[in-house]
N, C-alpha and C. Protein backbone atom coordinates (compact mmCIF):
# COMPACT_ATOMS: atom_id res chain seq x y z
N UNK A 1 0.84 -1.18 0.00
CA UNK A 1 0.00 0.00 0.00
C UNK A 1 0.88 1.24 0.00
N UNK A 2 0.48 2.20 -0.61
CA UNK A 2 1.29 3.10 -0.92
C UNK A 2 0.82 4.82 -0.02
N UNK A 3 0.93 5.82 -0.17
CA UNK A 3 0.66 6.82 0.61
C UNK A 3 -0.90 7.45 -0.06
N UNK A 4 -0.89 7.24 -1.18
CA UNK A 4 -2.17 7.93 -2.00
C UNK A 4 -3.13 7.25 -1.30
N UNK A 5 -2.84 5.62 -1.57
CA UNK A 5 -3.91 4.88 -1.07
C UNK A 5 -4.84 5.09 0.52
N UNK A 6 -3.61 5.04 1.23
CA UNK A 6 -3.67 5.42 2.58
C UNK A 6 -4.72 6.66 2.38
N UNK A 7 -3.91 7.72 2.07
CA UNK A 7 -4.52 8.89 2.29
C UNK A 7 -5.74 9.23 1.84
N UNK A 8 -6.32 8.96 1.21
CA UNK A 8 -7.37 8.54 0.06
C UNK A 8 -8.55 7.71 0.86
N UNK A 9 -7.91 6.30 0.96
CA UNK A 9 -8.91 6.15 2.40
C UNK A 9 -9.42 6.36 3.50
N UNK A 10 -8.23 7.16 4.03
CA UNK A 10 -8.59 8.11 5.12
C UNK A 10 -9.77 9.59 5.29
N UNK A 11 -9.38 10.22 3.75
CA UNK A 11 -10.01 11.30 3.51
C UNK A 11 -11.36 10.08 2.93
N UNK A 12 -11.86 9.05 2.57
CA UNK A 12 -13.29 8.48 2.16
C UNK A 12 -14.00 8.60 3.64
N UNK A 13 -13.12 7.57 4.55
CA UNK A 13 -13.79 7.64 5.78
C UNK A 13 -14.31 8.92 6.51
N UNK A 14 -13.37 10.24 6.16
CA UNK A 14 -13.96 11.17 7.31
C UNK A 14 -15.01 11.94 6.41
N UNK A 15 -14.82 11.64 5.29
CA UNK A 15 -16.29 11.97 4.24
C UNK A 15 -17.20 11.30 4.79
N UNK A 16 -17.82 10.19 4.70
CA UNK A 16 -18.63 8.94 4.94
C UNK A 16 -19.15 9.50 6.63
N UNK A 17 -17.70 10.14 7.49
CA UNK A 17 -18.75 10.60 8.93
C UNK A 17 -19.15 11.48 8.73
N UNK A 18 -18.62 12.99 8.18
CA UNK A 18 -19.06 13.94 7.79
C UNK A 18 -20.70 13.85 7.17
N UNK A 19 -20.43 13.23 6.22
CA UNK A 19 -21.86 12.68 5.78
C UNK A 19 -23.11 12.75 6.64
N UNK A 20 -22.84 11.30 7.22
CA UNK A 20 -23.58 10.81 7.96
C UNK A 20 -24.07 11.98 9.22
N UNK A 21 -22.84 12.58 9.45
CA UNK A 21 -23.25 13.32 10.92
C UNK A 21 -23.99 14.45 10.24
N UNK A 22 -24.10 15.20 8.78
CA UNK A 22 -24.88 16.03 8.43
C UNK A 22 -26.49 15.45 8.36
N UNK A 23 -26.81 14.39 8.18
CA UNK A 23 -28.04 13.11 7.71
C UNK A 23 -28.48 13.74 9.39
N UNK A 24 -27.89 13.48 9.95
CA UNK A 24 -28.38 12.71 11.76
C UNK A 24 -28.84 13.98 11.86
N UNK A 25 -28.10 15.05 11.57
CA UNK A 25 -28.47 16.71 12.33
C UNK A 25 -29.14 17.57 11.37
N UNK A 26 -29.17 16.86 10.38
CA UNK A 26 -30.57 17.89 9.22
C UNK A 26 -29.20 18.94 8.39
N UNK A 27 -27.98 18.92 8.76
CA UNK A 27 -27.28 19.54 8.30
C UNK A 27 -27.13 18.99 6.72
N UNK A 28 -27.79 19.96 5.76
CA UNK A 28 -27.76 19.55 4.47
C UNK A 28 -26.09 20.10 3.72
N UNK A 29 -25.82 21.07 4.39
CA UNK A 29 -24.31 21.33 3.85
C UNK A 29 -23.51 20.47 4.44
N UNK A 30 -23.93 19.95 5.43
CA UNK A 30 -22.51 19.59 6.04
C UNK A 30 -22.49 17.63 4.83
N UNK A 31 -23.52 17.96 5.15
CA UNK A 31 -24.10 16.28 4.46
C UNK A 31 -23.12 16.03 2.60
N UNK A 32 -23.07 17.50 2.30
CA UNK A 32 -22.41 17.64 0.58
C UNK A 32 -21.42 17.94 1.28
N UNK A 33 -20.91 18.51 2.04
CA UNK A 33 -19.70 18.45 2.34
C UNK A 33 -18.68 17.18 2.10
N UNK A 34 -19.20 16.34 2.92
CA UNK A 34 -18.92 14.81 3.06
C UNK A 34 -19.00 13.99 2.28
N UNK A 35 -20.21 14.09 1.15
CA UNK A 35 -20.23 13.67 -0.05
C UNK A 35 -18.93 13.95 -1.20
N UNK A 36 -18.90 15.26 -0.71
CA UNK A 36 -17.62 15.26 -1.99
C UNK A 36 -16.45 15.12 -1.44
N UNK A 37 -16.11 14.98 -0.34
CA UNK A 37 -14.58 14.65 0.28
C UNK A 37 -14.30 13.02 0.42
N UNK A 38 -15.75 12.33 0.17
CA UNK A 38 -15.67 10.76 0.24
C UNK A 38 -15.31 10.39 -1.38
N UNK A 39 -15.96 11.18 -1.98
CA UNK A 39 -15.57 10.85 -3.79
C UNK A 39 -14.20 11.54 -3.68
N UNK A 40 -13.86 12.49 -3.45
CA UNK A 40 -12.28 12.83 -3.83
C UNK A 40 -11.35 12.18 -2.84
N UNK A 41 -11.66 11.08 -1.73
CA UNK A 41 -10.80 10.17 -1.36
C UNK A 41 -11.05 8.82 -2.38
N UNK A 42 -11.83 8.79 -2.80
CA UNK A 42 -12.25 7.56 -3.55
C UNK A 42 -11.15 7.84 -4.50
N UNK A 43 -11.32 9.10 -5.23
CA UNK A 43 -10.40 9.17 -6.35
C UNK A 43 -8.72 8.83 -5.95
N UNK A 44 -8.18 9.70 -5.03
CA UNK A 44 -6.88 9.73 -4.88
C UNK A 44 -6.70 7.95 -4.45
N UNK A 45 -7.28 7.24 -3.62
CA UNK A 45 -7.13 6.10 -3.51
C UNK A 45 -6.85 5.12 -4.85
N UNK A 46 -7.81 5.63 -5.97
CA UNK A 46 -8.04 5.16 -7.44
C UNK A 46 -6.67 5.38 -7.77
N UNK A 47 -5.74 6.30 -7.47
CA UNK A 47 -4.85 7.07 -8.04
C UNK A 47 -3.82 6.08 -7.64
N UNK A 48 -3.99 5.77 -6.41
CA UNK A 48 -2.82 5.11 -5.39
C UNK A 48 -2.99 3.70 -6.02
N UNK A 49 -3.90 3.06 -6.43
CA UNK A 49 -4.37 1.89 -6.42
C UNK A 49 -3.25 1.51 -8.29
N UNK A 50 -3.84 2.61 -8.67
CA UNK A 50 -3.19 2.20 -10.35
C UNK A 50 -1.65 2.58 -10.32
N UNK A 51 -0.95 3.31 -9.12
CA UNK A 51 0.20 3.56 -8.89
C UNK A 51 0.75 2.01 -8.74
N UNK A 52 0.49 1.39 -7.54
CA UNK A 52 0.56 -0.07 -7.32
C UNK A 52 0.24 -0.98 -8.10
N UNK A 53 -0.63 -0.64 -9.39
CA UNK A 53 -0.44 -1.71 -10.71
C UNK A 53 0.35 -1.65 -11.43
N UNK A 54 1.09 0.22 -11.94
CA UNK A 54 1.99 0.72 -12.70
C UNK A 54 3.35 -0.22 -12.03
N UNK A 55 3.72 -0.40 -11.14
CA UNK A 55 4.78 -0.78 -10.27
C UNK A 55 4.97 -2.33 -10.19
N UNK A 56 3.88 -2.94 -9.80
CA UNK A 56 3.67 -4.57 -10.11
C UNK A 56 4.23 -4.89 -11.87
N UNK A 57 3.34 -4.03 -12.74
CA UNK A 57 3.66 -4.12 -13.97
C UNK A 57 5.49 -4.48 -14.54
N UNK A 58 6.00 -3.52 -13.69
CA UNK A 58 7.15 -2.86 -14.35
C UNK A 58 8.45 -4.34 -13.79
C-alpha cells in the first residue's frame, strides 16, 4: 500500500462521517460536504491503487 492509497482512504472515511453526521443533524451542507470529500478520497485512492499496478507491472 502506498501513501495515495492510505490517504485517500482516510479522507473516504472522514467523508462517509461527515456525511452521515450532516443526515443525523438535518445539516444539508454539512451532508455535501462529506459527499464530496468521500468521492475525492475515492479518487486519490483510485490514483494510489493504479500507482501499485503501474509498479507490479514494471
Amino acid at each position: 500500500m502506498n501513501k495515495e492509497q492510505v490517504k485517500g482512504r482516510y479522507e473516504e472515511a472522514k467523508g462517509s462521517v461527515k456525511e452521515a453526521t450532516g443526515k443525523v443533524v438535518g445539516n444539508e451542507r454539512l451532508e455535501q460536504k462529506g459527499k464530496f470529500q468521500k468521492n475525492a478520497g475515492k479518487v486519490q485512492a483510485g490514483v494510489g491503487d493504479l500507482k501499485e499496478e503501474v509498479k507490479k507491472e514494471s
